[in-house]
N, C-alpha and C. Protein backbone atom coordinates (compact mmCIF):
# COMPACT_ATOMS: atom_id res chain seq x y z
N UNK A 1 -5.48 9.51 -6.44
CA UNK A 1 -4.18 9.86 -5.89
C UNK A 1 -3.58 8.61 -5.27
N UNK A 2 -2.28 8.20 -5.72
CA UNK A 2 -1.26 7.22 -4.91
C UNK A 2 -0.98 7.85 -3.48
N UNK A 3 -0.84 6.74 -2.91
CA UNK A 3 -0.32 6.97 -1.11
C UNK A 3 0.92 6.13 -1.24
N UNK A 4 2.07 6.55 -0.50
CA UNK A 4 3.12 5.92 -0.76
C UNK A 4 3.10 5.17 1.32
N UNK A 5 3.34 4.09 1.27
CA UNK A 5 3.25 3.80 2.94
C UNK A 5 5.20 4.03 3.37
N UNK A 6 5.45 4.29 4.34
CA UNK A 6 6.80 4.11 4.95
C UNK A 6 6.82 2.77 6.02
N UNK A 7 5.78 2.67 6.35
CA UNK A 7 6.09 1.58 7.55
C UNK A 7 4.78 0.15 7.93
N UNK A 8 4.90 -0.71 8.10
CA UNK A 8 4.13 -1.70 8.21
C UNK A 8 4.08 -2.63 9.42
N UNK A 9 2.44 -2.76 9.82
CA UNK A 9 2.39 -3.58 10.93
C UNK A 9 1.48 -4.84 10.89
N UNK A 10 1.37 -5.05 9.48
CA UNK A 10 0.75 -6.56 8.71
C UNK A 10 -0.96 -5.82 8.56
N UNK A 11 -1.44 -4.89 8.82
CA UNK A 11 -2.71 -4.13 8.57
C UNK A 11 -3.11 -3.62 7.45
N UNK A 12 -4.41 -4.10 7.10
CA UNK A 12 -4.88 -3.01 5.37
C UNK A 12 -4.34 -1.64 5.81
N UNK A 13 -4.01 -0.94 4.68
CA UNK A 13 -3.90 0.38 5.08
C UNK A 13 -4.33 1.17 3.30
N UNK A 14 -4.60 2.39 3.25
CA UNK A 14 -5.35 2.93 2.13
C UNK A 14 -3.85 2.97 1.36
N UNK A 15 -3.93 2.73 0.23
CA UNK A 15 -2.56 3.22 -0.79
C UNK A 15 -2.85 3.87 -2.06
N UNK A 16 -4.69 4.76 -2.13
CA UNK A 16 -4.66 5.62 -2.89
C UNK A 16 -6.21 5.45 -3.18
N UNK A 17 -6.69 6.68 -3.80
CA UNK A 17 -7.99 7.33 -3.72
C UNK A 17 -8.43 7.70 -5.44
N UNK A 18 -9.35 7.66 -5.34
CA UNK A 18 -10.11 8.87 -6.25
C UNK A 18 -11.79 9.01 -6.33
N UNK A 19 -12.23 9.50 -6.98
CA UNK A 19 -13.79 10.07 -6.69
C UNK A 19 -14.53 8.78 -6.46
N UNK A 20 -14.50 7.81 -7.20
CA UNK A 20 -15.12 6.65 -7.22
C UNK A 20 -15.06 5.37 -6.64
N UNK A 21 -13.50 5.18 -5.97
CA UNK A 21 -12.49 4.29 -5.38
C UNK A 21 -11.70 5.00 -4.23
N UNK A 22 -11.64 3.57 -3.62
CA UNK A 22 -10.45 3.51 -2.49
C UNK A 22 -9.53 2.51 -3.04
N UNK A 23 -8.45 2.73 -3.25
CA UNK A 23 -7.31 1.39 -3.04
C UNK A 23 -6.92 1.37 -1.63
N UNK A 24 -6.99 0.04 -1.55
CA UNK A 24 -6.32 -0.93 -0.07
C UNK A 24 -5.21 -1.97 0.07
N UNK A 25 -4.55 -1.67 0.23
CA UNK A 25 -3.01 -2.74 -0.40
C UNK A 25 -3.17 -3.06 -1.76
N UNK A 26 -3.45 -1.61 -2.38
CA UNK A 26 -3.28 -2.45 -4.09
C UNK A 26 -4.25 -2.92 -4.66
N UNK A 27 -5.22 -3.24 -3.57
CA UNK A 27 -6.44 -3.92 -4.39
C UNK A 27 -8.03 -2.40 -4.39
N UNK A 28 -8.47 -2.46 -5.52
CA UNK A 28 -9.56 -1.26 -6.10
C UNK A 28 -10.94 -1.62 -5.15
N UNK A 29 -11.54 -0.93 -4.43
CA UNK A 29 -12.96 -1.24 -4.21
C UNK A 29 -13.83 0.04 -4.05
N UNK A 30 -15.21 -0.21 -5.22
CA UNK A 30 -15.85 0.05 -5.77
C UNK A 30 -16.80 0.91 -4.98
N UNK A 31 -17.42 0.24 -3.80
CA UNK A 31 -18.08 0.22 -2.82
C UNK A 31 -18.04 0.38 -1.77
N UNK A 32 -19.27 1.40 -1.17
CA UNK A 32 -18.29 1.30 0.74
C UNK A 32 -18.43 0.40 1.13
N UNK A 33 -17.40 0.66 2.15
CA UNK A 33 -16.71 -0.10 3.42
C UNK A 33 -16.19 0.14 4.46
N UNK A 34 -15.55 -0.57 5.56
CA UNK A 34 -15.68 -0.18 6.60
C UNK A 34 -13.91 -1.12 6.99
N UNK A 35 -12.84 -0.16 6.98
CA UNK A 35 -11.97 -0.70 7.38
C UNK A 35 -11.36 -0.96 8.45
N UNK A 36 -10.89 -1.48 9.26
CA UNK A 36 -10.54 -1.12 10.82
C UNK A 36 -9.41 -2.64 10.15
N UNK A 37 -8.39 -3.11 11.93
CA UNK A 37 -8.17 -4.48 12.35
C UNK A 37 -8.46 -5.43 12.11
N UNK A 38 -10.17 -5.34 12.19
CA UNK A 38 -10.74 -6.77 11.59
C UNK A 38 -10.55 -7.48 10.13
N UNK A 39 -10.12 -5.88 9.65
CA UNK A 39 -10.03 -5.76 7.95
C UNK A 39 -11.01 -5.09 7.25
N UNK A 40 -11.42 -5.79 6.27
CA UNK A 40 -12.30 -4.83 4.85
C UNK A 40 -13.50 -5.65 5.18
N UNK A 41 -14.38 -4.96 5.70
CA UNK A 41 -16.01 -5.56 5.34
C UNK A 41 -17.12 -4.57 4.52
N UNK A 42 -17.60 -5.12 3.57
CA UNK A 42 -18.90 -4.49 3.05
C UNK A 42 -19.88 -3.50 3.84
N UNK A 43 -19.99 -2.40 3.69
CA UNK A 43 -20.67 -1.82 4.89
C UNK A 43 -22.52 -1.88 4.89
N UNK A 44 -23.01 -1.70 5.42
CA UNK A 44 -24.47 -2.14 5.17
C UNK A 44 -25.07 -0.65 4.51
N UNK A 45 -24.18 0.69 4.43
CA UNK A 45 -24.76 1.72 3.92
C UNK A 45 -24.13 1.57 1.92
N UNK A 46 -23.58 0.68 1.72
CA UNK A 46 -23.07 0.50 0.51
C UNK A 46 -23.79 0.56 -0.73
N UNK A 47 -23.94 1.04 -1.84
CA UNK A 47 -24.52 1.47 -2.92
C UNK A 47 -25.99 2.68 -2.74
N UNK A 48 -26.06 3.35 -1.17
CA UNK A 48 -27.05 4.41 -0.37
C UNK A 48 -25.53 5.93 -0.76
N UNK A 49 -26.33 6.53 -0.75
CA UNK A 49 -25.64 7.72 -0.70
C UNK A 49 -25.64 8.76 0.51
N UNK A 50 -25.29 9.41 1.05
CA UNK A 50 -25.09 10.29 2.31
C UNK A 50 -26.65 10.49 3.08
N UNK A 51 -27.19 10.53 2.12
CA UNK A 51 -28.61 10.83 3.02
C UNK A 51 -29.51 9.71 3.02
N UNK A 52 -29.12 8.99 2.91
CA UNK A 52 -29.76 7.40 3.09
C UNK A 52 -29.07 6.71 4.22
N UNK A 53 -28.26 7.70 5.07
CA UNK A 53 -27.43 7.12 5.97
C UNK A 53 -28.28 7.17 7.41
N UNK A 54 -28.74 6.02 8.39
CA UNK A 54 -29.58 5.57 9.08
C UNK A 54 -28.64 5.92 10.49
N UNK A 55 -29.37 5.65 11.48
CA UNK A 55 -28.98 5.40 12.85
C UNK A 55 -28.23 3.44 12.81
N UNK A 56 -29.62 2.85 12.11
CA UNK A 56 -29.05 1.38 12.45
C UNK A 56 -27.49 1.49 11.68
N UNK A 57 -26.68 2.19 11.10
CA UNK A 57 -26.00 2.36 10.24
C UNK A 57 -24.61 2.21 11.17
N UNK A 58 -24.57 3.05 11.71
CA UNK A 58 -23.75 3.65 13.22
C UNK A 58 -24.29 2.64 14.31
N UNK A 59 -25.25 1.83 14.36
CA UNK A 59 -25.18 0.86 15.62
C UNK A 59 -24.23 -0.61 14.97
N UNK A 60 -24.49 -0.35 13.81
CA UNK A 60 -22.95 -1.26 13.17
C UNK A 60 -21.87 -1.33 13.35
N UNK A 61 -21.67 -0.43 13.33
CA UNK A 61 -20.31 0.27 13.62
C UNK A 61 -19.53 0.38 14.87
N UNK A 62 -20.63 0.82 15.79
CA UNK A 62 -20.54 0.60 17.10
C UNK A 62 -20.34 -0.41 17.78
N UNK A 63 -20.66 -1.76 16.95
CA UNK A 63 -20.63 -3.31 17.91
C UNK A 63 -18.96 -3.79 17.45
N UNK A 64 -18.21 -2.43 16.58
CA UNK A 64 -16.97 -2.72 16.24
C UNK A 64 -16.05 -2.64 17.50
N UNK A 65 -16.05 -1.53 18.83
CA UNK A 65 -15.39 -1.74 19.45
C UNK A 65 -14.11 -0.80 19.39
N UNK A 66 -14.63 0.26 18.35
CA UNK A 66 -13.01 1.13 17.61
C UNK A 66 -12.84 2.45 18.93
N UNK A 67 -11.97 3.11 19.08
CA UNK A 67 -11.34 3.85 19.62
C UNK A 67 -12.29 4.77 19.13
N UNK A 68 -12.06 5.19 17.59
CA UNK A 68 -12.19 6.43 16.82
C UNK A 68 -12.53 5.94 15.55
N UNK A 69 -13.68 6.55 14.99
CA UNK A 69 -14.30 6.37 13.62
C UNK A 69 -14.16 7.45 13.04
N UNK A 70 -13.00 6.95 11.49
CA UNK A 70 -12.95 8.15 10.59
C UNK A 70 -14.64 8.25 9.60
N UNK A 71 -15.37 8.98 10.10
CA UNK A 71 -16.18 9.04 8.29
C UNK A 71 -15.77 9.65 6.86
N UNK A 72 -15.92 9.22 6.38
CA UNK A 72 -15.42 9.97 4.75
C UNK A 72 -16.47 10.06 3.89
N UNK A 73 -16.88 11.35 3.94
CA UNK A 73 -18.22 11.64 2.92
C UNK A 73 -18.36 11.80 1.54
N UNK A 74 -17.10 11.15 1.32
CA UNK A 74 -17.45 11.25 -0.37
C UNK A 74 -16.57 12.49 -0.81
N UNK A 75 -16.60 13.44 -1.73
CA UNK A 75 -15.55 14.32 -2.09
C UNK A 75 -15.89 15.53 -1.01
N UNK A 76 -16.78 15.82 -0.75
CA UNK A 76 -16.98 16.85 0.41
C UNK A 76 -17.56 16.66 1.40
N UNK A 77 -17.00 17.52 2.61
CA UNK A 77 -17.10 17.16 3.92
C UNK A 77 -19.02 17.52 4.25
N UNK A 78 -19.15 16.77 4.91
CA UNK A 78 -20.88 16.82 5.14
C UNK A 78 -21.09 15.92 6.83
N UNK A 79 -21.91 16.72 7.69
CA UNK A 79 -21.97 15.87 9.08
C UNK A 79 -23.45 14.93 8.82
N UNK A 80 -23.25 14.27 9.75
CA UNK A 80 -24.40 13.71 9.58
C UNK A 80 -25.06 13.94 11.13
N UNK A 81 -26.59 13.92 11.25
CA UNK A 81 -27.33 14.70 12.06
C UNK A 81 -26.96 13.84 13.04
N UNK A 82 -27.36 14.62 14.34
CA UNK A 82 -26.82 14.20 16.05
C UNK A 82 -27.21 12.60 16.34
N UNK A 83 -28.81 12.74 15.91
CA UNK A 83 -29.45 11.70 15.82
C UNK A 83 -28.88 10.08 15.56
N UNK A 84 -28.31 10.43 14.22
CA UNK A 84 -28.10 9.34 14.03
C UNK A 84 -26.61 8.37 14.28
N UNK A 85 -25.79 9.55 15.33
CA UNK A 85 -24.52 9.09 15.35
C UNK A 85 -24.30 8.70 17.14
N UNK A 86 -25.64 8.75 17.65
CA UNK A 86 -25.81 8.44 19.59
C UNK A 86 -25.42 7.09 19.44
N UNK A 87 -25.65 5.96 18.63
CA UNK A 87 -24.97 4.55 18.60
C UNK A 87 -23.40 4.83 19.41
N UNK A 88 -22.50 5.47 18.53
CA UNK A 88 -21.26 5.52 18.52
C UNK A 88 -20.79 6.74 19.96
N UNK A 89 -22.17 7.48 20.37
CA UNK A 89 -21.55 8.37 21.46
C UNK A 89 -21.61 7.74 22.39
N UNK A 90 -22.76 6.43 22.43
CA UNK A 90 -23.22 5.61 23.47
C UNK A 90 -21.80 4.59 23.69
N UNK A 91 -21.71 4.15 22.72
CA UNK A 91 -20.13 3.05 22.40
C UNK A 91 -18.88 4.08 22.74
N UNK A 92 -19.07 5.05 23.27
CA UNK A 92 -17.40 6.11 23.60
C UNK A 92 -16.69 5.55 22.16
N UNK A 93 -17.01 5.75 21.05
CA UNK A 93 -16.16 5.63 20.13
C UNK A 93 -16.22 7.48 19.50
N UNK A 94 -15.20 7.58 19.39
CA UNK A 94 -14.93 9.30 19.04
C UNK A 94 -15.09 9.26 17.45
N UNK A 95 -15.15 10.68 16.56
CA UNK A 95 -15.83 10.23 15.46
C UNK A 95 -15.29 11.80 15.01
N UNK A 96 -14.72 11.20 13.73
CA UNK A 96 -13.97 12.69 12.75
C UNK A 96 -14.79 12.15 11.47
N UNK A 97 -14.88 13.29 10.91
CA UNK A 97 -15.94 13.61 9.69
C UNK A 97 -15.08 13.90 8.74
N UNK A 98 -14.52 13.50 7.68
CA UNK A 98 -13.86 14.31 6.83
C UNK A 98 -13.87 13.81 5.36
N UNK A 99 -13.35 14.30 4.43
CA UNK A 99 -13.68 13.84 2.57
C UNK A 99 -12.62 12.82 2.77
N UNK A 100 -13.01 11.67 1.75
CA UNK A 100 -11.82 10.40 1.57
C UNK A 100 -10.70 10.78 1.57
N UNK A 101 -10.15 11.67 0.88
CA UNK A 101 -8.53 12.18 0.89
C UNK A 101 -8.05 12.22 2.26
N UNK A 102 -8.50 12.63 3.11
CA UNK A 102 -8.18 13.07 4.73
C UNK A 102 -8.53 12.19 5.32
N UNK A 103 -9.79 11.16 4.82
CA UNK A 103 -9.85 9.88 5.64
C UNK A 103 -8.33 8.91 5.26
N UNK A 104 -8.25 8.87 4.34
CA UNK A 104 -7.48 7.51 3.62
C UNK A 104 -6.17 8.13 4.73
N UNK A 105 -5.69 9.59 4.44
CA UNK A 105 -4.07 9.95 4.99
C UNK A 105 -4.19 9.98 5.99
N UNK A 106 -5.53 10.01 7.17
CA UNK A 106 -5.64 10.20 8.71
C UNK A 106 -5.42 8.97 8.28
N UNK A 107 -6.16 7.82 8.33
CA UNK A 107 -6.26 6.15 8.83
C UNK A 107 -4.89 5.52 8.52
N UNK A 108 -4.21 5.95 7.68
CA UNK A 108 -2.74 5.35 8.28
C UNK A 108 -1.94 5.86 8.82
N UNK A 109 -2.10 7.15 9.38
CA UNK A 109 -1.08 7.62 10.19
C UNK A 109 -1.53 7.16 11.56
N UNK A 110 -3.07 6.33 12.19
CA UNK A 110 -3.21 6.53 13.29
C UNK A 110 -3.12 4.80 13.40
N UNK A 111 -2.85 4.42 12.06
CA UNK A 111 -2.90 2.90 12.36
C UNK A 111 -1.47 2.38 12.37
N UNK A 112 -0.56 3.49 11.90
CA UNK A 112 0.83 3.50 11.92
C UNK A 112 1.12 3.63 13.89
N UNK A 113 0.40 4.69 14.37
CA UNK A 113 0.81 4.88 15.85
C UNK A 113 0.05 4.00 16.44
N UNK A 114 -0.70 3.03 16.20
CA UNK A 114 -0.86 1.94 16.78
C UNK A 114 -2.42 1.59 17.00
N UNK A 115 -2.75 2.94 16.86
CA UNK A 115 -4.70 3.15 17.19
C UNK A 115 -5.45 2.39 16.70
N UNK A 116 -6.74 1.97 17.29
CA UNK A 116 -8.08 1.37 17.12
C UNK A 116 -8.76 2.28 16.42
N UNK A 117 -8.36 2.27 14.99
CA UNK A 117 -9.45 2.86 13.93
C UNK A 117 -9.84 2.36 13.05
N UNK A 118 -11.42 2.69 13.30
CA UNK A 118 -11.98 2.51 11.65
C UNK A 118 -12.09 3.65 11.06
N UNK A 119 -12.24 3.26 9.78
CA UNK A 119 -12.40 4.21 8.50
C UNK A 119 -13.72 3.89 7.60
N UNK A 120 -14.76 4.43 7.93
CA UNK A 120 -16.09 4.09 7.06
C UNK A 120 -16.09 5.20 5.86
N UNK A 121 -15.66 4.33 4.87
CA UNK A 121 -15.80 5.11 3.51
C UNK A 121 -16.86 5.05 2.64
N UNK A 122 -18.09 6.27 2.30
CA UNK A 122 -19.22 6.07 1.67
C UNK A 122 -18.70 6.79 0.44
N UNK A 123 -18.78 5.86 -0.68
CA UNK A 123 -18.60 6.01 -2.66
C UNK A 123 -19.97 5.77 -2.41
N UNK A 124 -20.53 7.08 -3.19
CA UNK A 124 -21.69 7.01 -3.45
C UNK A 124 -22.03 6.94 -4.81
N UNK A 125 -23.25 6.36 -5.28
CA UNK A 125 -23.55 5.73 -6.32
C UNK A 125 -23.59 6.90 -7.66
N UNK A 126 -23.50 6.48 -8.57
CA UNK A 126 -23.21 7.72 -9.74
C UNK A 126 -24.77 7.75 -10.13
C-alpha cells in the first residue's frame, strides 16, 4: 500500500507497505529496522522472526531515548511477553503493539505532531 505524506519536517517517514517491505522516502527495505530521528538503522532482531525476539532486543531500543515505541509484528498483531519488554518499562518509553499497516500510518502522524518515536518494524523471514 502507498502512503501519500501532506506535510514535512526533513524526517524519514513510511510512504508505503506490504507483506514483505516497508518503503521509507521512496526507498524499499527488505529487513527490519528500527526508525526513529536518528533515522533508519538495521535492527539486531533482523532476518529472526517474532519468537526469536529477546529481552537484549528491547535493551536496544531502550538506549534510544524514544518517548514511545511503535512495534509492528508483521501482518498480525501479536504481544510479546512482559519479560522481555522491562528494558523499555525501565527506560519510561511507552510501547503500542500493532501490524505494519498501523505502525507505518501511526509513525507519521506522531512524527508529523512532533513526537519522539520509534517504529521497530519486524519482516520476518519467508
Amino acid at each position: 500500500m502507498k502512503l501519500h505524506l501532506n506535510s514535512g519536517n526533513g524526517l524519514p517517514r513510511f510512504t508505503g507497505y506490504g507483506s514483505d517491505h516497508v518503503l521509507i522516502d521512496g526507498r524499499r527495505f527488505e529487513a527490519s529496522l528500527l526508525l526513529s530521528a536518528r533515522g533508519i538503522e538495521v535492527a539486531p532482531w533482523a532476518g529472526l522472526g517474532f519468537h526469536a525476539l529477546t529481552r537484549a532486543h528491547f535493551e536496544w531500543i531502550a538506549l534510544r531515548e524514544l518517548d514511545i515505541l511503535l512495534l509492528g509484528t508483521g501482518a498480525r498483531l501479536r504481544f510479546p511477553a512482559p519479560a522481555l519488554i522491562q528494558p523499555l518499562i525501565e527506560a519510561r518509553i511507552g510501547l503500542e503493539v500493532m501490524d505494519v499497516g498501523a505502525l507505518c500510518r501511526t509513525y507519521n502522524i506522531l512524527v508529523a505532531e512532533g513526537r519522539n518515536v520509534g517504529a521497530a518494524v519486524l519482516i520476518e523471514p519467508v
